[in-house]
Protein backbone atom coordinates (compact mmCIF):
# COMPACT_ATOMS: atom_id res chain seq x y z
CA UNK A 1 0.00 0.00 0.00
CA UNK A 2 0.80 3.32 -0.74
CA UNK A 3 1.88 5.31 2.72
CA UNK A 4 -0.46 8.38 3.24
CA UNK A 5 1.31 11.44 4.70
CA UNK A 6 0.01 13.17 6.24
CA UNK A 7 -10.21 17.91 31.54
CA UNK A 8 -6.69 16.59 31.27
CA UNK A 9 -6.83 13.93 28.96
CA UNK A 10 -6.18 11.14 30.60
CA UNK A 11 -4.76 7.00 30.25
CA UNK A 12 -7.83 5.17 31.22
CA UNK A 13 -5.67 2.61 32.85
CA UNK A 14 -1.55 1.85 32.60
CA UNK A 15 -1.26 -0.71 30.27
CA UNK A 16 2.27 -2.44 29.57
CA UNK A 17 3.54 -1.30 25.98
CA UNK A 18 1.35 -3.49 23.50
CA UNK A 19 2.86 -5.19 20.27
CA UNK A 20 2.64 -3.77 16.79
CA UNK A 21 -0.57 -5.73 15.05
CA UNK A 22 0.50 -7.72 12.25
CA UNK A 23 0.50 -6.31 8.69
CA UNK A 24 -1.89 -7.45 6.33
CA UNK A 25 -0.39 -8.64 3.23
CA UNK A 26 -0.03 -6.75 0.36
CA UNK A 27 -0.95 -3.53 2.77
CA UNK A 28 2.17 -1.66 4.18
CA UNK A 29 1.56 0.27 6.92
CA UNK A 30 3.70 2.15 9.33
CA UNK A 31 4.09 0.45 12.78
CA UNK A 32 2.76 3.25 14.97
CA UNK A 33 -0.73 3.01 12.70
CA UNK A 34 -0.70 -0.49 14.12
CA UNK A 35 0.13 -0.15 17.78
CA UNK A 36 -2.34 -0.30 19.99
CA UNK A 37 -2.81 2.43 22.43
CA UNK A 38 -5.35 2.16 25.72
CA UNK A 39 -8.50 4.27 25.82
CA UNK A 40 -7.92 8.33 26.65
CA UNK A 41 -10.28 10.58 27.44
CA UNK A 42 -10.63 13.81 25.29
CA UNK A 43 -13.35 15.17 27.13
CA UNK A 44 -16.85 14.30 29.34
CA UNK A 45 -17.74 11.79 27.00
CA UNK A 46 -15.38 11.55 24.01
CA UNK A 47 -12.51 9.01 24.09
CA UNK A 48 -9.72 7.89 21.52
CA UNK A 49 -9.71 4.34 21.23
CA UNK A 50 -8.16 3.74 18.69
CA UNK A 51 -3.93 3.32 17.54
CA UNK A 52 -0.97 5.16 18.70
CA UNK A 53 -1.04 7.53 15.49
CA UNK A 54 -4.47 6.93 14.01
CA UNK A 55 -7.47 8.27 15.26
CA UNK A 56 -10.72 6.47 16.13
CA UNK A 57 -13.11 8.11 18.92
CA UNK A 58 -15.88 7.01 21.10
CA UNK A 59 -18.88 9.64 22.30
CA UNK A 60 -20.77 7.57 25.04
CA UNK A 61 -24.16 8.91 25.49
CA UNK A 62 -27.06 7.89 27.66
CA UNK A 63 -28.61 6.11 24.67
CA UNK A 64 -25.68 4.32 23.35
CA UNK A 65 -22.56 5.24 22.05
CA UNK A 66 -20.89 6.57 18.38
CA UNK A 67 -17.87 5.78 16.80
CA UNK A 68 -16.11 8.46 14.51
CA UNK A 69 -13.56 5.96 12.50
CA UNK A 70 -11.46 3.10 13.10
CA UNK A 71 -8.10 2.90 11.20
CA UNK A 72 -6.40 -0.59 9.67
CA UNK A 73 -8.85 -3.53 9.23
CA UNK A 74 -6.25 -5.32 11.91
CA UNK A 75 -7.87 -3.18 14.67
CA UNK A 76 -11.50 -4.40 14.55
CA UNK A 77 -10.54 -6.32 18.14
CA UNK A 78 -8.58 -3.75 19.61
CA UNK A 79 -11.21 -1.12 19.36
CA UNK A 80 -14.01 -3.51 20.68
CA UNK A 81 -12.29 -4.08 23.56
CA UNK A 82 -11.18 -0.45 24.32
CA UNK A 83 -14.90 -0.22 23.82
CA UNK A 84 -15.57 -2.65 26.88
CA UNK A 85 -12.53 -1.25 28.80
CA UNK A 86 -14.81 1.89 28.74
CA UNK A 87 -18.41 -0.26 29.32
CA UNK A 88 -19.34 -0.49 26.01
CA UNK A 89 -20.73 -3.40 25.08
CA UNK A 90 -20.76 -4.34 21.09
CA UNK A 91 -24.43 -3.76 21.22
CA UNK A 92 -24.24 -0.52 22.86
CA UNK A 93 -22.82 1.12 19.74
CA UNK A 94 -25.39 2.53 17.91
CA UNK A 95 -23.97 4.73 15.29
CA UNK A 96 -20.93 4.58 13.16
CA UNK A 97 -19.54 7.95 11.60
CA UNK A 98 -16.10 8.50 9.44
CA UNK A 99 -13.70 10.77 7.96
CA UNK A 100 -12.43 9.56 4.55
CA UNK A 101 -12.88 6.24 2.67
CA UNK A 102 -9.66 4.88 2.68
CA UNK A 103 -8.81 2.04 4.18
CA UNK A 104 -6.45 3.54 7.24
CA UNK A 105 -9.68 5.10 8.73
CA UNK A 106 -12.76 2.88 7.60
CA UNK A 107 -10.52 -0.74 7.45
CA UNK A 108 -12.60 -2.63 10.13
CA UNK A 109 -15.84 -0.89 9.52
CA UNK A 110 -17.28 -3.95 8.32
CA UNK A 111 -15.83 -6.06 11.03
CA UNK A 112 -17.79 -3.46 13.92
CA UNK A 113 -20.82 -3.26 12.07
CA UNK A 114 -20.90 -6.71 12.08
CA UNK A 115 -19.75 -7.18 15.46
CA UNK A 116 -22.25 -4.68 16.72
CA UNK A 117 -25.26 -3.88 14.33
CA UNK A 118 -24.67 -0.41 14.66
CA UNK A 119 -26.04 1.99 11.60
CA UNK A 120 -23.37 3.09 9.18
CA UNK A 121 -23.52 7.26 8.21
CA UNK A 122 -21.86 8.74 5.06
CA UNK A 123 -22.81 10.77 2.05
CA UNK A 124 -23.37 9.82 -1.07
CA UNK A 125 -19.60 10.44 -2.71
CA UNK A 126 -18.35 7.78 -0.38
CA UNK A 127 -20.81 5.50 0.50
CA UNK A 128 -19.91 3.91 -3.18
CA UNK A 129 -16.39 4.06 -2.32
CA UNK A 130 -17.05 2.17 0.89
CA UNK A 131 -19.64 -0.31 -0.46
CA UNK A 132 -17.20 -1.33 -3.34
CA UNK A 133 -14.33 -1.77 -0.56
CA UNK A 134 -12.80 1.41 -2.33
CA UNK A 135 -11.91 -0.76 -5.56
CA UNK A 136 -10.94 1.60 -8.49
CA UNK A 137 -10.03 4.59 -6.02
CA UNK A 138 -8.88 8.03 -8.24
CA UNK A 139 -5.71 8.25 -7.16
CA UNK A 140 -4.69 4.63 -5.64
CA UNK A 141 -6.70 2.38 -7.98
CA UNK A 142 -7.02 -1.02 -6.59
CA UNK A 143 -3.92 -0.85 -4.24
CA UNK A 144 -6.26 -0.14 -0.98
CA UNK A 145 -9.07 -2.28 -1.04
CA UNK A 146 -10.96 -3.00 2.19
CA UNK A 147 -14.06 -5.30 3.04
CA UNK A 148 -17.22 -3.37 1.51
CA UNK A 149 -19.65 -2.37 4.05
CA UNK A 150 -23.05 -1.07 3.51
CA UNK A 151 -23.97 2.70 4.10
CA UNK A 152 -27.48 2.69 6.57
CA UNK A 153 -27.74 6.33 6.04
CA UNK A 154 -27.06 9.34 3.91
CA UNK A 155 -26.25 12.67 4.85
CA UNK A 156 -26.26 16.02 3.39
CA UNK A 157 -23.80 19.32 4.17
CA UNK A 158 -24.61 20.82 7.38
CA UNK A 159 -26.85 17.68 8.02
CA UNK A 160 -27.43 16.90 11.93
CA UNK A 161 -27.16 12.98 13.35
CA UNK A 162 -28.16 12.59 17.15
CA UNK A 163 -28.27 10.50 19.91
CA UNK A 164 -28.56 10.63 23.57
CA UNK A 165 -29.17 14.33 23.72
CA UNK A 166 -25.28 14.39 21.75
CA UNK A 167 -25.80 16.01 17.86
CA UNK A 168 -23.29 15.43 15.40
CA UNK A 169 -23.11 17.85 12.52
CA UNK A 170 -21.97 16.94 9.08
CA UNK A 171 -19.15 19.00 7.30
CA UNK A 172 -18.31 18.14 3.88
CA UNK A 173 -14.67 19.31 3.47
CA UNK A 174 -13.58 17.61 -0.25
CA UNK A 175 -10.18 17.24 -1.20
CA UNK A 176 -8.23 14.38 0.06
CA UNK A 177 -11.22 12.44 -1.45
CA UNK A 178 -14.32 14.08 -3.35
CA UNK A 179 -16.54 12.77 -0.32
CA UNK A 180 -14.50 13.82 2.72
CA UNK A 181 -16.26 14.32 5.78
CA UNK A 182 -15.80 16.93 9.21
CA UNK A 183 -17.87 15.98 12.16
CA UNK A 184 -18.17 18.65 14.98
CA UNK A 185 -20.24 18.36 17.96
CA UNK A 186 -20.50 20.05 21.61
CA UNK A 187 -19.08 18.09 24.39
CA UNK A 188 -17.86 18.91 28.13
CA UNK A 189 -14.74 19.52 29.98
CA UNK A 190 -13.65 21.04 33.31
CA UNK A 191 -17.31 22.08 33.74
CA UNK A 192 -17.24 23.78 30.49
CA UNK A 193 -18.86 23.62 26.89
CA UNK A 194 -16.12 22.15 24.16
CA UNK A 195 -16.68 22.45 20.42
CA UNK A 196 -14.54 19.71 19.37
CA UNK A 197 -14.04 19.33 15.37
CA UNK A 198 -12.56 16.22 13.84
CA UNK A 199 -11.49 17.79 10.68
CA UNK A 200 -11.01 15.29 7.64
CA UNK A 201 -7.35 15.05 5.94
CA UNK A 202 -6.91 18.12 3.91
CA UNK A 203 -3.58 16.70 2.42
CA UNK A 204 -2.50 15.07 -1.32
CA UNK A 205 -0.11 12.52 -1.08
CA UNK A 206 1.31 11.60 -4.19
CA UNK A 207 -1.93 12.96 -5.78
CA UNK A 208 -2.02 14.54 -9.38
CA UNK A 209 -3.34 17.99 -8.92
CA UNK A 210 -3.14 18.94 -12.51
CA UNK A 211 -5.26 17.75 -15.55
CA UNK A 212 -6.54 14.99 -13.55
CA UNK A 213 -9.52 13.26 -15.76
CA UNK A 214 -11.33 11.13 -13.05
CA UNK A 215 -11.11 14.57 -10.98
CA UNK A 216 -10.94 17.63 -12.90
CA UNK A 217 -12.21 20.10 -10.47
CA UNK A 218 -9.39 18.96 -7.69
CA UNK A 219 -8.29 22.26 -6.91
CA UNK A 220 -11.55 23.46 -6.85
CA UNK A 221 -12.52 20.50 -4.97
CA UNK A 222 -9.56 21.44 -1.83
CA UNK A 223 -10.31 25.05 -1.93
CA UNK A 224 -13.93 24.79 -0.89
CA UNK A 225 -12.25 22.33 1.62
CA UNK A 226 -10.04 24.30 2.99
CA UNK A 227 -13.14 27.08 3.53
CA UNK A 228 -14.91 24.58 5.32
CA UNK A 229 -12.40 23.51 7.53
CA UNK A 230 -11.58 27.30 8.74
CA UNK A 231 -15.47 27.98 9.89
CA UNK A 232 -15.80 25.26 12.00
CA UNK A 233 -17.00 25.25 15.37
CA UNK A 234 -13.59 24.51 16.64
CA UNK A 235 -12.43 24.85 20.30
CA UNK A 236 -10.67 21.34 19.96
CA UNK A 237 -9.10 20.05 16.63
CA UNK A 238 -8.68 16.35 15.76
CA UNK A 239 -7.44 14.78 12.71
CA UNK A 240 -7.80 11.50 11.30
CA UNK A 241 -3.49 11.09 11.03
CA UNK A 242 -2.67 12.52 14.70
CA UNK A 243 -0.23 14.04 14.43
CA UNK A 244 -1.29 16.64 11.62
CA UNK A 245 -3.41 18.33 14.58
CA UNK A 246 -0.33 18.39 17.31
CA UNK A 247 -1.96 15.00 18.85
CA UNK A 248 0.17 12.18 20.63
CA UNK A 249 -1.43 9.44 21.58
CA UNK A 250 1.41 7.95 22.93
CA UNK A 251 1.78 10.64 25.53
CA UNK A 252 -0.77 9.73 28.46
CA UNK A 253 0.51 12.96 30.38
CA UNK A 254 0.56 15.65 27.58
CA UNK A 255 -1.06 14.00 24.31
CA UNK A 256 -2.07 17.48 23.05
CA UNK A 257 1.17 19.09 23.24
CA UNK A 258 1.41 21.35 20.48
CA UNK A 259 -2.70 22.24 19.53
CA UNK A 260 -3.61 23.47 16.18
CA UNK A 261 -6.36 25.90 15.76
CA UNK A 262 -8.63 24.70 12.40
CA UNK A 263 -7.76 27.85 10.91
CA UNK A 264 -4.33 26.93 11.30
CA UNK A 265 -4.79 23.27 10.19
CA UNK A 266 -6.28 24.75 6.96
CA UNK A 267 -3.97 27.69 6.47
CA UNK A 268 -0.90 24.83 6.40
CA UNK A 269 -2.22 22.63 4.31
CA UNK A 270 -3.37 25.16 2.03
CA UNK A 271 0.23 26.52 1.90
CA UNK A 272 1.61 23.12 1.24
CA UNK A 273 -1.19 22.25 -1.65
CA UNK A 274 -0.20 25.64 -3.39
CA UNK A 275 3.14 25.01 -3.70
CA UNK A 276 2.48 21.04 -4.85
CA UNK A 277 0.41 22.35 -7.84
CA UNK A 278 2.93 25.23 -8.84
CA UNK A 279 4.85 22.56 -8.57
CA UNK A 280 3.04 20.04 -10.95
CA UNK A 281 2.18 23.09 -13.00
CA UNK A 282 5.53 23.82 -14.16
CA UNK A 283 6.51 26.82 -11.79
């Protein structure tokens, strides 16, 4: 596979250091997208569960619980029992959201729905990606499949999904794939409101950016991304790749060491997809 680039939180419990999950053959991954990190808490309810570089989060609500991504398709266990490290049975989890179709972030999507019966949101850009198991992908082809998994439910830009008194709002922020999705949604810490935003990719590894048939409004395509991005509702930012936001999840004392405002997040990526296409443009 082709490599993409990219209160007080707190360590649930102290865990010894866990081994690296296997690869999956012909998928290449970097080791820290496979190592398993125990649950932390991002605020009242909201919880990474997921990797030591790749983000997958838990909202627990009074009516069951969500899950925003959930990396490699190796991780299906490993997030189902963070999830009942945290009380959440498989049949508590009633809602499945996601970032991007690729198969770092929506891997074991089948593997949870399955394990849980839980309803599967997207839009309509990449619910066919993630029903054909992302099979003749733009920029990658067939080199990223993943195990389709049906789509329960479409949204629409600005669209609202709810549960337990928690609403999640859908952003679409195109780019890093046509149907890239931002979730934001109002949670708790210290006694206070928090507007956290988990802002899709906005990077293009290795993508074409110029004259690109199969996607010939790209650029337009990241710009209205990039917008997106810098009006969210954003008094937390997390990312899909940690570590484009300033995230650690290896650090249970500081795992937000450097934050990134989403203005910020957009403004650099911007920067760096202007200077790929003058690049690709010929100066």
């Amino acid at each position: 596979m082709r490599t993409l680039t990219t209160l007080g939180l707190a360590l649930l419990l102290a865990q010894p250091a866990q081994a690296v999950l296997p690869q999956l053959q012909p998928y290449t991954a970097p080791a820290a997208w496979l190592t398993p990190v125990a649950p932390l808490r991002i605020a009242d309810n909201t919880w990474h569960i997921g990797t030591a570089s790749i983000t997958a989060l838990l909202v627990k609500t009074p009516e069951g619980a969500v899950l925003l991504d959930g990396g490699m398709p190796q991780v299906a266990d490993h997030l189902l029992a963070n999830m009942r490290e945290l009380g959440v049975a498989p049949g508590d989890l009633k809602l499945i959201l996601h970032s991007h179709a690729h198969i770092d972030h929506v891997g074991p999507l089948a593997a949870i729905k399955k394990a849980t019966g839980a309803q599967l949101v997207s839009n309509a850009e990449s619910a066919v990606l993630l029903q054909r198991g992302d099979s003749q992908d733009i920029h990658f082809g067939d080199d990223m499949v993943f195990a389709p998994v049906q789509v329960d439910r479409l949204v629409q830009d600005g669209e609202t999904v709810e549960l337990g008194g928690m609403t999640f709002t859908a952003h679409f922020t195109p780019g890093h794939t046509p149907g890239s999705l931002s979730w934001t949604w109002t949670d708790h810490r210290d006694g206070k409101p928090l507007r956290i935003a988990y802002s899709d990719s906005l990077s293009a590894p290795g993508y074409s950016l110029w004259m690109k048939p199969r996607f010939p409004k790209i650029a337009e395509a990241f710009r209205s991304g990039f917008a997106a991005v810098r009006a969210l509702p954003c008094d937390l930012l997390i990312t899909p790749h940690a570590e484009a936001s300033g995230w650690d999840y290896t650090n249970a004392e500081h795992p937000n060491p450097s934050p990134m405002s989403c203005k910020a997040y957009a403004d650099k990526a911007e920067a760096a997809f202007d200077a790929e296409l003058k690049k690709q443009r010929g100066g």
